[in-house]
PDB file of N, CA and C in Angstrom:
ATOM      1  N   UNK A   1       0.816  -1.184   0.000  1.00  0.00           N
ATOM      2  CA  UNK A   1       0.000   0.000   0.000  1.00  0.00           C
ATOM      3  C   UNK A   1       0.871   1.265   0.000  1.00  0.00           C
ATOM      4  N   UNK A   2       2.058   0.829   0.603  1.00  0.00           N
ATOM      5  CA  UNK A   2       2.885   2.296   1.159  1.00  0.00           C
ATOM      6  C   UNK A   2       3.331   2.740  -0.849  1.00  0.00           C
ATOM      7  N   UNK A   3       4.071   1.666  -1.608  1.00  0.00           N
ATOM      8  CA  UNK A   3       4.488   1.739  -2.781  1.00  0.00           C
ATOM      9  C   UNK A   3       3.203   2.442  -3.520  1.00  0.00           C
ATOM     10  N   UNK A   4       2.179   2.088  -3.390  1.00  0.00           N
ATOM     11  CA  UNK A   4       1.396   2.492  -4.250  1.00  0.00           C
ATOM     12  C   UNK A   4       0.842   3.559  -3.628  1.00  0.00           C
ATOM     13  N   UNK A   5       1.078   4.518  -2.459  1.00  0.00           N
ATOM     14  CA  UNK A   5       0.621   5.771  -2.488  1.00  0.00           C
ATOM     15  C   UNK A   5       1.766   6.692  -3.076  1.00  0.00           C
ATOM     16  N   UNK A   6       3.304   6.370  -2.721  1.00  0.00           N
ATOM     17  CA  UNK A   6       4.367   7.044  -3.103  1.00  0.00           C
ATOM     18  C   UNK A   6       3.716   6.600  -4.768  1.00  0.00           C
ATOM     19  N   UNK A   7       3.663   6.049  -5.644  1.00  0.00           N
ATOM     20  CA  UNK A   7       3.609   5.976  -7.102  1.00  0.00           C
ATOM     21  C   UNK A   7       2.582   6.837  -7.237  1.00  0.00           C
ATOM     22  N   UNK A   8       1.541   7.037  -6.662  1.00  0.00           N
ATOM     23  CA  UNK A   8       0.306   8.005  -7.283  1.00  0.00           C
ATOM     24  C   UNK A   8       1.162   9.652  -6.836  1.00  0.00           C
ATOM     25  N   UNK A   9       1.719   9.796  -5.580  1.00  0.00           N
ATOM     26  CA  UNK A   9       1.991  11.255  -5.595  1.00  0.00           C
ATOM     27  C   UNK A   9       3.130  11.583  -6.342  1.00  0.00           C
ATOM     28  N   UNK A  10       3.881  10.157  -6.980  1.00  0.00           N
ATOM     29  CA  UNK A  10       5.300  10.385  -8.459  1.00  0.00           C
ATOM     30  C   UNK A  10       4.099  10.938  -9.624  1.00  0.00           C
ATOM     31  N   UNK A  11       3.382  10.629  -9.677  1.00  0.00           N
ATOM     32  CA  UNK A  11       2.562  10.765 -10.788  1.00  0.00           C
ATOM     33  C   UNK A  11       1.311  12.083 -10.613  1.00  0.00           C
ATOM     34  N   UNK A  12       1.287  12.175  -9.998  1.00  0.00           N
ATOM     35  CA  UNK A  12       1.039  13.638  -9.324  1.00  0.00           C
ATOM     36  C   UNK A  12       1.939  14.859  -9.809  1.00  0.00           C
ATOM     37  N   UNK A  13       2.881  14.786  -9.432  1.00  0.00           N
ATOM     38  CA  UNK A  13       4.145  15.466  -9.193  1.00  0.00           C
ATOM     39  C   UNK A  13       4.777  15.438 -10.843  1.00  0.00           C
ATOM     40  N   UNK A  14       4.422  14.729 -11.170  1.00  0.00           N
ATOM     41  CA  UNK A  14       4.748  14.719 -12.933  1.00  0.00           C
ATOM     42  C   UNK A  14       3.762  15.405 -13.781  1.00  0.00           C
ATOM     43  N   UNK A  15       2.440  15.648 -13.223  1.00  0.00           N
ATOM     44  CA  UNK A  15       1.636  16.215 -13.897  1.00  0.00           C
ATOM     45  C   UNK A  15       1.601  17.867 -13.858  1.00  0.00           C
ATOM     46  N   UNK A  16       2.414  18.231 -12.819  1.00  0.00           N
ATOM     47  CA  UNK A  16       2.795  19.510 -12.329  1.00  0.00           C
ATOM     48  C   UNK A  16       2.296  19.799 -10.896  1.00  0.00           C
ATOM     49  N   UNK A  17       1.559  19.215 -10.523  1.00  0.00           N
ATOM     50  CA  UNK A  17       0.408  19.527  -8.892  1.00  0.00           C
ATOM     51  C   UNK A  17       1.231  19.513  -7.817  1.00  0.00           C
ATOM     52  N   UNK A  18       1.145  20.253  -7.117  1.00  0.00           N
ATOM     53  CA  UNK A  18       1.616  20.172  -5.520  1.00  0.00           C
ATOM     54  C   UNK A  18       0.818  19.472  -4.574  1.00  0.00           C
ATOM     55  N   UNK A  19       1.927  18.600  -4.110  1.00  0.00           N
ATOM     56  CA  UNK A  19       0.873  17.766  -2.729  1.00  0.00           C
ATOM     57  C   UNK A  19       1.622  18.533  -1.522  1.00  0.00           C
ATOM     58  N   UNK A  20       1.336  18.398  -0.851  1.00  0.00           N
ATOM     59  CA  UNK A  20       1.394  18.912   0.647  1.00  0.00           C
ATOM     60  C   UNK A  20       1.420  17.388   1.556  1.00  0.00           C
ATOM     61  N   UNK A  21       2.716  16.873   2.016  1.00  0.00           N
ATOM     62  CA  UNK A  21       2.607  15.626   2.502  1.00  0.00           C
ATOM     63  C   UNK A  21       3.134  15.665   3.738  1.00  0.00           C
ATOM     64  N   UNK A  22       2.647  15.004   4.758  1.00  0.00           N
ATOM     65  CA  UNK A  22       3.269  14.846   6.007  1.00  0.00           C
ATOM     66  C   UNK A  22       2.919  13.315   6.175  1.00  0.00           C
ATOM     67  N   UNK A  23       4.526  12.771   6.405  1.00  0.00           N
ATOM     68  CA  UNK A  23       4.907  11.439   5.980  1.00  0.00           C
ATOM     69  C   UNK A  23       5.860  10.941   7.467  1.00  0.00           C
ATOM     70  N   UNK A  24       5.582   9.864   7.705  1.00  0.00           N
ATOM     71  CA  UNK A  24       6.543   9.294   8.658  1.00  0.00           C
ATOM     72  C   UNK A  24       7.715   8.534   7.806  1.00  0.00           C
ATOM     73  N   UNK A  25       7.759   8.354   6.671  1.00  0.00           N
ATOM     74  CA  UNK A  25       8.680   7.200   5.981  1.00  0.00           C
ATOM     75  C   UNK A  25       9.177   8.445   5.271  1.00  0.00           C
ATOM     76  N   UNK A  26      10.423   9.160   6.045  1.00  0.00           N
ATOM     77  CA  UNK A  26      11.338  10.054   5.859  1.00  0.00           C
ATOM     78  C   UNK A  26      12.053  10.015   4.540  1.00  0.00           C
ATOM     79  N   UNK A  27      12.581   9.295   4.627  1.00  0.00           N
ATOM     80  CA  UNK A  27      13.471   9.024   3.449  1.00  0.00           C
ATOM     81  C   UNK A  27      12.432   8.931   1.968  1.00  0.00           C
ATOM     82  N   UNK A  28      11.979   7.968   1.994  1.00  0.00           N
ATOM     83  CA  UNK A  28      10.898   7.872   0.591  1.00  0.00           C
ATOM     84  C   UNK A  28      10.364   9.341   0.091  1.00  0.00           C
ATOM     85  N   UNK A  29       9.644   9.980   1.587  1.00  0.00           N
ATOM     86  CA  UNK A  29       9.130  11.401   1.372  1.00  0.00           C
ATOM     87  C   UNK A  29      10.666  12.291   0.576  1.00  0.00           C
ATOM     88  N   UNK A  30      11.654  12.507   1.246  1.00  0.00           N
ATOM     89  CA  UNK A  30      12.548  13.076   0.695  1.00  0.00           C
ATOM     90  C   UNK A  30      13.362  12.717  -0.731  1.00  0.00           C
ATOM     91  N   UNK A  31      12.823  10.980  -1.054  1.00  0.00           N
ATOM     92  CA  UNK A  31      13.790  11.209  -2.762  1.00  0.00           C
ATOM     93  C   UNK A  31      12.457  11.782  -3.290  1.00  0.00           C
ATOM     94  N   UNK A  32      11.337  12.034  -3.224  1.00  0.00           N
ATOM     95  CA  UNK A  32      10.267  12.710  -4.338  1.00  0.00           C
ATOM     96  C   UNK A  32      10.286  14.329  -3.772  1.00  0.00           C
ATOM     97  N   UNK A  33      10.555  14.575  -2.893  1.00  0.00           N
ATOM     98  CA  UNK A  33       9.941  15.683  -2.172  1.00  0.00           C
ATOM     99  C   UNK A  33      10.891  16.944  -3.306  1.00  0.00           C
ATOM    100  N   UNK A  34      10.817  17.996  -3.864  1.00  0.00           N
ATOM    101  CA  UNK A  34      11.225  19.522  -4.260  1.00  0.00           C
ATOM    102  C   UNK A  34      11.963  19.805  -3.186  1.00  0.00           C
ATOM    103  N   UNK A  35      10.325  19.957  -2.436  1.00  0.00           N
ATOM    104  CA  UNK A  35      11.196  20.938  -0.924  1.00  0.00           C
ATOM    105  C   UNK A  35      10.866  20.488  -0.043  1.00  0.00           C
ATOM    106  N   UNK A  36      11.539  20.586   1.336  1.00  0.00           N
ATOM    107  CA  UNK A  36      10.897  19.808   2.458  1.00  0.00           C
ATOM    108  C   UNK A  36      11.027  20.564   3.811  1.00  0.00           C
ATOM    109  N   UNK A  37      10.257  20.516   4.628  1.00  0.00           N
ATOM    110  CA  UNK A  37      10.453  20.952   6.145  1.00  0.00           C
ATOM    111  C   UNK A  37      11.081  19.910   6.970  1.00  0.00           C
ATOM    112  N   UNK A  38      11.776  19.939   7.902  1.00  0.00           N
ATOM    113  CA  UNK A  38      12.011  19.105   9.325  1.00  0.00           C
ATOM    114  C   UNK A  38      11.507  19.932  10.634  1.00  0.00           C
ATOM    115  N   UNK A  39      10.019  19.737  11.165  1.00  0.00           N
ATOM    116  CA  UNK A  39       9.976  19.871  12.142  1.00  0.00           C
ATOM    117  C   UNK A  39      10.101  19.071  13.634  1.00  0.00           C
ATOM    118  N   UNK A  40      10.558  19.802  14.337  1.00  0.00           N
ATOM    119  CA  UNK A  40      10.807  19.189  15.861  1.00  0.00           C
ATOM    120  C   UNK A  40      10.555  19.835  16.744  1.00  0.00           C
ATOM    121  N   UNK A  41       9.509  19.213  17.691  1.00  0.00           N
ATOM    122  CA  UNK A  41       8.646  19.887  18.688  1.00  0.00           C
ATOM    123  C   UNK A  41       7.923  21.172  18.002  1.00  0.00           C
ATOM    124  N   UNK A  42       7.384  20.947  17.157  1.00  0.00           N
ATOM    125  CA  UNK A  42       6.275  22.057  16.930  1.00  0.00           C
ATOM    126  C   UNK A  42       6.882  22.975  16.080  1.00  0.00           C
ATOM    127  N   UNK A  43       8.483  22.897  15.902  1.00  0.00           N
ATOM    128  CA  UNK A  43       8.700  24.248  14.961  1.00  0.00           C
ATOM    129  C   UNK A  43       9.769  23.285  14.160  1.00  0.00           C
ATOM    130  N   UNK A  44       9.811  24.360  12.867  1.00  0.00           N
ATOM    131  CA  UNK A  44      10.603  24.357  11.601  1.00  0.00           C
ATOM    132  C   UNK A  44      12.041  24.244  12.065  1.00  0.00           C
ATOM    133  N   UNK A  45      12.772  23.191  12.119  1.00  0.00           N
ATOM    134  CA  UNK A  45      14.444  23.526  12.566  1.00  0.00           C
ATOM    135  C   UNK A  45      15.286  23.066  11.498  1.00  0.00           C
ATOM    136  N   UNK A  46      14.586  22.575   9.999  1.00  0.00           N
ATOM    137  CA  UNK A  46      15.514  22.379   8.709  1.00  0.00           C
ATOM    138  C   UNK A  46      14.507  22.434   7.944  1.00  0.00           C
ATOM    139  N   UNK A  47      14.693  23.070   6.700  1.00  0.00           N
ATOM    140  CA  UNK A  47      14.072  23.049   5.408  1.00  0.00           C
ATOM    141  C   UNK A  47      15.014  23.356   4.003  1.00  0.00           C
ATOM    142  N   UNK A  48      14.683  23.031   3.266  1.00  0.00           N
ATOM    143  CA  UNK A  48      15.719  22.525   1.819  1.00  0.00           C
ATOM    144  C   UNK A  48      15.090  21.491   0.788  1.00  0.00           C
ATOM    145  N   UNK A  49      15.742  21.681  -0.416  1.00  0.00           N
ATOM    146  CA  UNK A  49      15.355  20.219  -1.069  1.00  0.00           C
ATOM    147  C   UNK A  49      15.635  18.705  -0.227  1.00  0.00           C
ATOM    148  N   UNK A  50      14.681  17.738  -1.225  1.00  0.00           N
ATOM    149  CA  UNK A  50      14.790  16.925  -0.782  1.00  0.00           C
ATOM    150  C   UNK A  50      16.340  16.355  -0.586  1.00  0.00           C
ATOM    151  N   UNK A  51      17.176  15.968  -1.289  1.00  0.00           N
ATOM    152  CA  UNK A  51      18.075  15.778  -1.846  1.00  0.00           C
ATOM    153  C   UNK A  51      19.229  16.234  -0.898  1.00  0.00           C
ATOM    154  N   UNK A  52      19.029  17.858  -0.408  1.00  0.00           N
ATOM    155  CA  UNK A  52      19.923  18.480   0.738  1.00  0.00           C
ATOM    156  C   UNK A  52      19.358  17.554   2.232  1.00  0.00           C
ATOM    157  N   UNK A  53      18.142  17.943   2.379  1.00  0.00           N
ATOM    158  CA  UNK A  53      17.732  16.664   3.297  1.00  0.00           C
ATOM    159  C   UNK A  53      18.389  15.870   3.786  1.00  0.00           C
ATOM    160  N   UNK A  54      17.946  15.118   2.594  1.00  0.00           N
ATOM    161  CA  UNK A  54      18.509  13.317   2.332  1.00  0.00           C
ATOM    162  C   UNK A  54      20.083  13.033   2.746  1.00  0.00           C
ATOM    163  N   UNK A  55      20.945  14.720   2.877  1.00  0.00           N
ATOM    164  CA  UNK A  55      22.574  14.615   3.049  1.00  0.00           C
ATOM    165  C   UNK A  55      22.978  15.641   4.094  1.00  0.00           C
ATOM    166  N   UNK A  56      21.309  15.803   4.842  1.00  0.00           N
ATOM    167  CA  UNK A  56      22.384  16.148   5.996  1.00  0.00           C
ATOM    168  C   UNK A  56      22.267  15.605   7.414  1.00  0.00           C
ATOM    169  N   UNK A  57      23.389  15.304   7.916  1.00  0.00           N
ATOM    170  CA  UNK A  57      23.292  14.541   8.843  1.00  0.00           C
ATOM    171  C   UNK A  57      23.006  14.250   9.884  1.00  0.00           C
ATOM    172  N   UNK A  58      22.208  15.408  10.917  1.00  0.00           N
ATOM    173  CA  UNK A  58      21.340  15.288  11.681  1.00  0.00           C
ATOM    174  C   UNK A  58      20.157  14.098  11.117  1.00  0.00           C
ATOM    175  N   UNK A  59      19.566  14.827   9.721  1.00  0.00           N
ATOM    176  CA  UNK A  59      18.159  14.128   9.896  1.00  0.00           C
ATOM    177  C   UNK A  59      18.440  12.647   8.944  1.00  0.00           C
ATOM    178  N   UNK A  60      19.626  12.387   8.578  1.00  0.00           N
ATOM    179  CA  UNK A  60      20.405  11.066   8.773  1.00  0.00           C
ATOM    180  C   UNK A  60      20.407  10.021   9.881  1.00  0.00           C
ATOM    181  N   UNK A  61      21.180  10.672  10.951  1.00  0.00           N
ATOM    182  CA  UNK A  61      20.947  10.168  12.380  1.00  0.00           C
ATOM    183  C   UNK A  61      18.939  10.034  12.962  1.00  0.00           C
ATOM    184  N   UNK A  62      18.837  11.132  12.953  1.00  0.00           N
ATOM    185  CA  UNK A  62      17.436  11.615  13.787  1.00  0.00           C
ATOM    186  C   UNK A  62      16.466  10.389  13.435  1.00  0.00           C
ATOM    187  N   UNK A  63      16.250  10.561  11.719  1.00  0.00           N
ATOM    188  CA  UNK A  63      15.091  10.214  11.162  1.00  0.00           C
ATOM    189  C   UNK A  63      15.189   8.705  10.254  1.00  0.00           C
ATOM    190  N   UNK A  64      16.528   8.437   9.617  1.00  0.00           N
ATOM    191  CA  UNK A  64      16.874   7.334   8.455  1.00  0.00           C
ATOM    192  C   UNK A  64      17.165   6.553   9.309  1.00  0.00           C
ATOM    193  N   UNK A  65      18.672   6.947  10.133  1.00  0.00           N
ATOM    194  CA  UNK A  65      19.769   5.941  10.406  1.00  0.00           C
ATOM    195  C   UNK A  65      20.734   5.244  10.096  1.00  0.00           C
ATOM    196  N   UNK A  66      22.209   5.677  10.425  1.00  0.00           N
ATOM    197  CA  UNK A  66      23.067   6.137   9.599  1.00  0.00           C
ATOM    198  C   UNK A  66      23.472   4.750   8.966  1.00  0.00           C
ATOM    199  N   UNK A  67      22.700   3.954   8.664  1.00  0.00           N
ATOM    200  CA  UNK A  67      23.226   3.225   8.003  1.00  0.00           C
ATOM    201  C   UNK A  67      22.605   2.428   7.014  1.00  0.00           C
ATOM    202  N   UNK A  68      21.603   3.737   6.759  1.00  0.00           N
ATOM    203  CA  UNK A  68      20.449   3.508   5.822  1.00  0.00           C
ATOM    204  C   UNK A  68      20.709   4.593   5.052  1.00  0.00           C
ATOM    205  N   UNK A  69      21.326   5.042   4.857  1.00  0.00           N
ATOM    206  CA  UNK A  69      21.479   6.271   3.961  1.00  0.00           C
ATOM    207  C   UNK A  69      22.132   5.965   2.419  1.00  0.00           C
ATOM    208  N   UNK A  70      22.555   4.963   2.260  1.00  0.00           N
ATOM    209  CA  UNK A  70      22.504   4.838   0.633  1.00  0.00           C
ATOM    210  C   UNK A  70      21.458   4.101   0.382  1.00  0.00           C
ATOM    211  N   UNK A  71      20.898   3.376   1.132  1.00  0.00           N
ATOM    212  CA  UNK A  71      19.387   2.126   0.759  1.00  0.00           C
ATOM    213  C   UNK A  71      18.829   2.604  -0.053  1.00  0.00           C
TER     214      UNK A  71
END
């Protein structure tokens, strides 16, 4: 189910539309995501492309786990 909601918002996202997603499966959200927020405790403490995200290493540690980061 999880594959086939990430494939409808790839296909979304190809059609030009903005989704607005709040996702627990960090990583997945960040290889599709443009742009992304990291909030903690209620406020904004990183935002960037996905991609910057995905390489920096707090939300490596915090959210992936550092040894999930090429998976």
């Amino acid at each position: 189910m999880v594959r086939d909601l990430f494939q409808v918002i790839r296909r979304l996202k190809e059609q030009g539309l903005t989704v607005l997603l709040v996702e627990q499966n960090v990583r997945q959200s960040l290889l599709i995501s443009d742009y992304a927020c990291v909030l903690e405790r209620g406020r904004v403490t990183l935002e960037g492309t996905g991609q910057e995200l995905l390489s920096n290493d707090h939300v490596v540690r915090a959210y992936i786990g550092a040894n999930r980061r090429g998976a």
